[in-house]
Structures are given as structure tokens and as C-alpha cells.
C-alpha atoms as a PDB file:
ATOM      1  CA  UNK A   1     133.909 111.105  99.129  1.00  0.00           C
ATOM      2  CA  UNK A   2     131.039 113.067  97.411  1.00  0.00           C
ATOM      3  CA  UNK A   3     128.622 110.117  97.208  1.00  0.00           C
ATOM      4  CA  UNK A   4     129.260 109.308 100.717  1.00  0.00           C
ATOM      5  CA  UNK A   5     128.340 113.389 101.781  1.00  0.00           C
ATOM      6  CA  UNK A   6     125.041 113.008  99.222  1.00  0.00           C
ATOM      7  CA  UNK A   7     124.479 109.277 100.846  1.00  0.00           C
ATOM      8  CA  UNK A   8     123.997 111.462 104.613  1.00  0.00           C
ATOM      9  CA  UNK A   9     122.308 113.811 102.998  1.00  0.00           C
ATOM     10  CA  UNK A  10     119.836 111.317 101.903  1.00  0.00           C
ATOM     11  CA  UNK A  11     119.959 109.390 105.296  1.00  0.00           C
ATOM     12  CA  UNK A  12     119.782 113.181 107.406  1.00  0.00           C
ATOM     13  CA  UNK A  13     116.810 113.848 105.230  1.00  0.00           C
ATOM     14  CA  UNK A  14     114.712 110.951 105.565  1.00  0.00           C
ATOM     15  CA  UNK A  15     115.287 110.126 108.921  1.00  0.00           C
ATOM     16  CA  UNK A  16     114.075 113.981 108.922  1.00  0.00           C
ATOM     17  CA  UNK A  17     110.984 112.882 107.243  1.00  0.00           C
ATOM     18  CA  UNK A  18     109.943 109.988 109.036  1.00  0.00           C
ATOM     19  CA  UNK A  19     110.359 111.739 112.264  1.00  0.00           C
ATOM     20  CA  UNK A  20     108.446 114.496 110.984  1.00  0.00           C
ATOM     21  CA  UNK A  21     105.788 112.337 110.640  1.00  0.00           C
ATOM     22  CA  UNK A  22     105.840 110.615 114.361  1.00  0.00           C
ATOM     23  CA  UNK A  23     105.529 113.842 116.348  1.00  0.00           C
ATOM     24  CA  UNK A  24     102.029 115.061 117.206  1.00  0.00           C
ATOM     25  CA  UNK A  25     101.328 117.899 115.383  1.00  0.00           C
ATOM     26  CA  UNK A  26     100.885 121.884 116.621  1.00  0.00           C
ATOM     27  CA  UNK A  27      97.340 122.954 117.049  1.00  0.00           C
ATOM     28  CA  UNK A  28      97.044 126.558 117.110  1.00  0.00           C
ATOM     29  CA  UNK A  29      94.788 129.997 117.276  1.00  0.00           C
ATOM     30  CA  UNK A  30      96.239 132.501 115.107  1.00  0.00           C
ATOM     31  CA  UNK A  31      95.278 135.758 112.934  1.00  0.00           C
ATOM     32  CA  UNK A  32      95.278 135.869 109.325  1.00  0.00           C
ATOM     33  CA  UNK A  33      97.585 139.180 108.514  1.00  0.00           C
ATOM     34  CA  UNK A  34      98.167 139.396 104.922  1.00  0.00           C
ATOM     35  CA  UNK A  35      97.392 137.604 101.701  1.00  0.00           C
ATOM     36  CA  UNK A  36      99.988 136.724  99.124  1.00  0.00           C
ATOM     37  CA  UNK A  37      99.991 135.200  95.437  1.00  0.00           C
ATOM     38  CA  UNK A  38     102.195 134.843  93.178  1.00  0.00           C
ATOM     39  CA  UNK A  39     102.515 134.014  89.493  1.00  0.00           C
ATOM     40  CA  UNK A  40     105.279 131.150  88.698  1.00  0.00           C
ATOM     41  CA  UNK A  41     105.906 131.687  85.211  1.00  0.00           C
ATOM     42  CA  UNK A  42     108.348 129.248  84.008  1.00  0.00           C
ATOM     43  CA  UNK A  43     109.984 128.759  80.143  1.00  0.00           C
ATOM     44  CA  UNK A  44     107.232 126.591  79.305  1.00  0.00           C
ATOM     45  CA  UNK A  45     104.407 128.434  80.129  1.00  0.00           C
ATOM     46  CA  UNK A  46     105.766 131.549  78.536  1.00  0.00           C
ATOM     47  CA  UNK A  47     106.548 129.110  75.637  1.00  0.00           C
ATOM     48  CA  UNK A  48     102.873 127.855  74.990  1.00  0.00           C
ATOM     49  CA  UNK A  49     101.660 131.291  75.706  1.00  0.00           C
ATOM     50  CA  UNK A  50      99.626 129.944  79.005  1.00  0.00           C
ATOM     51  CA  UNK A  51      99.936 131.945  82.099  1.00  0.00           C
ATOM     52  CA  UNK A  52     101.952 130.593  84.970  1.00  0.00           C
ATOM     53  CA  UNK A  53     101.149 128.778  88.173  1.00  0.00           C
ATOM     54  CA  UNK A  54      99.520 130.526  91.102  1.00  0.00           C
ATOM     55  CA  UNK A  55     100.511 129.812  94.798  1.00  0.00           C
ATOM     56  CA  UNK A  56      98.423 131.744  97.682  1.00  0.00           C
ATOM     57  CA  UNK A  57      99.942 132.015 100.641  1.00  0.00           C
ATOM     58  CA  UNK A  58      98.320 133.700 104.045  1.00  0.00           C
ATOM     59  CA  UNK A  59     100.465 135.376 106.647  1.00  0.00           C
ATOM     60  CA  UNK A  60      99.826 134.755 110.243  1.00  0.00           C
ATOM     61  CA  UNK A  61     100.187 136.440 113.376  1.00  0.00           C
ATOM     62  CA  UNK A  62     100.071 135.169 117.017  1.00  0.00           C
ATOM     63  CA  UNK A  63     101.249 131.801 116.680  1.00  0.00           C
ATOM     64  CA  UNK A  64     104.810 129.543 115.281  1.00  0.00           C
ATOM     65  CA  UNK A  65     103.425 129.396 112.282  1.00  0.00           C
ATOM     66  CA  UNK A  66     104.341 132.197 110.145  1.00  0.00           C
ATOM     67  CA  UNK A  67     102.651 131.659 106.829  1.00  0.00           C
ATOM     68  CA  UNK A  68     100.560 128.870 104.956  1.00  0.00           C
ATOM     69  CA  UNK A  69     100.219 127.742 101.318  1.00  0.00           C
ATOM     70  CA  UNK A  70      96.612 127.341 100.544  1.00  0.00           C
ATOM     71  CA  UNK A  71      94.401 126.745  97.571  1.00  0.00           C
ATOM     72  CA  UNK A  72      92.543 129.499  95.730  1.00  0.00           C
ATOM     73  CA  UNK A  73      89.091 128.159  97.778  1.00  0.00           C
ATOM     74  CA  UNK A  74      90.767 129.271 100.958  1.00  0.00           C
ATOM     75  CA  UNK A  75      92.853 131.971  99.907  1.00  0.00           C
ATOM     76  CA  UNK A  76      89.127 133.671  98.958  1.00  0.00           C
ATOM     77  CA  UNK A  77      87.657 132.389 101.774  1.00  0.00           C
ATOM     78  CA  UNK A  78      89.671 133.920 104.266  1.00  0.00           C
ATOM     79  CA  UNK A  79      90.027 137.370 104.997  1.00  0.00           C
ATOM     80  CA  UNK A  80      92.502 139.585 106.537  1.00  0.00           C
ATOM     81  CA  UNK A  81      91.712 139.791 110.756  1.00  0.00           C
ATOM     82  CA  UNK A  82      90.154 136.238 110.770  1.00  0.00           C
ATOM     83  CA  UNK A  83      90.886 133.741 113.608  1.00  0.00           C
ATOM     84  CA  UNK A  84      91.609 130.671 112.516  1.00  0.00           C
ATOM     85  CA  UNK A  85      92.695 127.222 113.832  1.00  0.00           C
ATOM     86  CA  UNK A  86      95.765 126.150 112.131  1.00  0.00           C
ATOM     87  CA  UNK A  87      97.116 122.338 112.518  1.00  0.00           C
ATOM     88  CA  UNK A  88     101.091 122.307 111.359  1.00  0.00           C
ATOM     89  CA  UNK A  89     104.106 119.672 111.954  1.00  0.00           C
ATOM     90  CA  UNK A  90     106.569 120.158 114.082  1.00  0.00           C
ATOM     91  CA  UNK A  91     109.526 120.258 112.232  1.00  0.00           C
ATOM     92  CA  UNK A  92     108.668 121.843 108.867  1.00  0.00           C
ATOM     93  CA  UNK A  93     106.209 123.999 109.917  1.00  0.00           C
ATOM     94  CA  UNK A  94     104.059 122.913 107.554  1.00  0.00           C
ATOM     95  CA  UNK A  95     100.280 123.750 107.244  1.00  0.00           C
ATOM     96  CA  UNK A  96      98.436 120.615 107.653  1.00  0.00           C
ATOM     97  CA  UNK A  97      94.464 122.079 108.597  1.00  0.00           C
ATOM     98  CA  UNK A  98      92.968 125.549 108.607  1.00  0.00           C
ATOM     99  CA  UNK A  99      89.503 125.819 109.928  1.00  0.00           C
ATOM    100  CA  UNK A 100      87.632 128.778 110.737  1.00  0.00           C
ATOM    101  CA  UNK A 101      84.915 128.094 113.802  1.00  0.00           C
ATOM    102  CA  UNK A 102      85.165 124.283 113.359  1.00  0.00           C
ATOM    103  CA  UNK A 103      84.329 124.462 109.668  1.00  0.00           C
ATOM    104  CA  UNK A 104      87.701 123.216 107.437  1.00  0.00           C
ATOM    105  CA  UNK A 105      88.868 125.610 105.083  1.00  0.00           C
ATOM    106  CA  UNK A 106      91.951 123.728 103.401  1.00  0.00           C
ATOM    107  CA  UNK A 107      93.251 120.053 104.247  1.00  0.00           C
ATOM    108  CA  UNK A 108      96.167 118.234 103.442  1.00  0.00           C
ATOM    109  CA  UNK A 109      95.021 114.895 103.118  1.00  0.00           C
ATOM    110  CA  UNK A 110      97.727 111.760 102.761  1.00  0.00           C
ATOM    111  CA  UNK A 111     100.509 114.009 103.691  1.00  0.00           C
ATOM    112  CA  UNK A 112     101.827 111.228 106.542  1.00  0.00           C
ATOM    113  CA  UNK A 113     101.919 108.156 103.458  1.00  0.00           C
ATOM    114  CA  UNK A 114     103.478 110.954 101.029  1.00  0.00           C
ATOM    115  CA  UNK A 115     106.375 111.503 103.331  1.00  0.00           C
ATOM    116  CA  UNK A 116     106.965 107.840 104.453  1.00  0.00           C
ATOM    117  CA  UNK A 117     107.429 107.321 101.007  1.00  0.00           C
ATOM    118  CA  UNK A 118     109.571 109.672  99.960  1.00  0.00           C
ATOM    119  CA  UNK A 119     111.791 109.506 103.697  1.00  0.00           C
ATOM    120  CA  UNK A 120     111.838 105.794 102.923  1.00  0.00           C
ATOM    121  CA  UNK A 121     113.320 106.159  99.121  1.00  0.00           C
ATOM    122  CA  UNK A 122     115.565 108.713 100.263  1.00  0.00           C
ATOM    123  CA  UNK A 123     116.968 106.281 103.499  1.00  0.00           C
ATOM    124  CA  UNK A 124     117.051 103.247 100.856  1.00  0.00           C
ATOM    125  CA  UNK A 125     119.059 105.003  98.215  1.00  0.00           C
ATOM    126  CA  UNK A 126     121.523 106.254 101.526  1.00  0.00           C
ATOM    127  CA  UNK A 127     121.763 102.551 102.769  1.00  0.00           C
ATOM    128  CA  UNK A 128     122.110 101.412  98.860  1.00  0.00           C
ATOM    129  CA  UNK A 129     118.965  99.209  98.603  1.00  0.00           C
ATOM    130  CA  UNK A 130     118.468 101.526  95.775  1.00  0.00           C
ATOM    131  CA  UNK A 131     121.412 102.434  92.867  1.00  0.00           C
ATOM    132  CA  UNK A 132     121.803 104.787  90.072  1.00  0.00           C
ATOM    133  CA  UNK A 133     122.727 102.798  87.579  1.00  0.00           C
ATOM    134  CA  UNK A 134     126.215 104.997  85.801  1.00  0.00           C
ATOM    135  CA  UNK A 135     125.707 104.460  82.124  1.00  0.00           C
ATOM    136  CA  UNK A 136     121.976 105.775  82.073  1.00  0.00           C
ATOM    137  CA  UNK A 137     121.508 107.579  85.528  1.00  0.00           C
ATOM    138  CA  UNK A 138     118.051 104.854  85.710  1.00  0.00           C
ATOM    139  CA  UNK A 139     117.858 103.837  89.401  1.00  0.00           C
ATOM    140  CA  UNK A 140     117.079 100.309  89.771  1.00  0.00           C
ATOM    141  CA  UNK A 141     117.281  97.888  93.102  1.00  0.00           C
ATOM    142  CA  UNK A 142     120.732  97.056  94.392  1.00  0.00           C
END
């Protein structure tokens, strides 16, 4: 009973993905409100004495969107009060383009192949194309 609820979760979620990446995406004017960053420092990092992972996120007002991750290039780039042109899907709401009068500020590039792939593996390991093998947990083709 358990692999059959984890076997729709894996079909629910890639048929979630692949959809995601059929519709056309949201094009949108919106305001940049607030900047965010923040510091991910996990057990490793603390363990080799590095510093953590940064993610920068902006805050928008005036459109669906309600916040984007972004890179440290567009994070500086941007200010509080800008205008900016924000492409996102659908579905996720996910940040796909930021420009700022026709100039791009931060692209995701691929993000259409990286979720066919990874809605595909999920619908072939629902179907059972794909099997964790039980002695080692290695997943191999069925």
C-alpha cells in the first residue's frame, strides 16, 4: 500500500512537471520591494570552517509573482522601486527572466530539458520502467 501512495506521488509529480513545462509562461510588470539573503550553513560547511551558501531572493509587488531567487549579479543589480519585467511558469511560479528596460538581468537557461528529465524519471519509476533494487537501494531498469 505505501509504494503504491509513493508510486502517485511520483506519477502526480511528473505529470506536474511536464505540464509545467507545456503552458506558456506569465509575462509580467512588477516592482522590486525588498531584498533578501540568506546564509545556508549546513554541518559541513561549519565542519571545514567555510561559510555557508548564499541565496538572494527579491520581493515583488504588483504582479502573481511574489518573490524570485536570483544570483548575486542581479541581486546587486537591482534596487528597491525598480520596474522590472519578470517571465515565470504557470504552475510553480517560478522565475524564469528578469529584465530591466529590455536588458536581461538573470536567466534560467535549460530549465524546460531539466524538468522533462526529471518529470520523466519520476513518471518511469511510477509506471516501474525504473526499480529500486531492495538489497542495495541502486535503481536500475525494470
Amino acid at each position: 500500500m505505501f509504494k503504491f501512495l509513493i508510486r502517485c506521488l511520483f506519477m502526480i509529480a511528473g505529470v506536474a512537471l511536464l505540464g509545467e513545462t507545456a503552458m506558456p509562461l506569465r509575462d509580467e510588470t512588477v516592482r522590486v520591494d525588498q531584498h533578501t539573503s540568506h546564509v545556508n550553513d549546513g554541518e559541513s560547511a561549519r565542519r571545514d570552517n567555510r561559510s555557508g551558501d548564499t541565496s538572494y531572493t527579491l520581493h515583488l509587488v504588483g504582479g502573481e509573482v511574489a518573490s524570485c531567487s536570483v544570483g548575486y549579479a542581479a541581486y546587486q543589480r537591482l534596487k528597491d522601486g525598480d520596474a522590472i519585467r519578470v517571465q515565470s511558469t504557470r504552475l510553480f511560479r517560478q522565475c524564469v527572466r528578469v529584465a530591466r528596460d529590455e536588458e536581461v538581468v538573470e536567466a534560467t537557461r535549460h530549465w524546460r530539458w531539466i524538468a522533462w528529465a526529471i518529470g520523466g524519471v519520476l513518471i518511469a519509476l511510477a509506471i516501474g520502467w525504473l526499480r529500486a533494487d531492495d538489497e542495495d537501494g541502486s535503481i536500475g531498469v525494470a
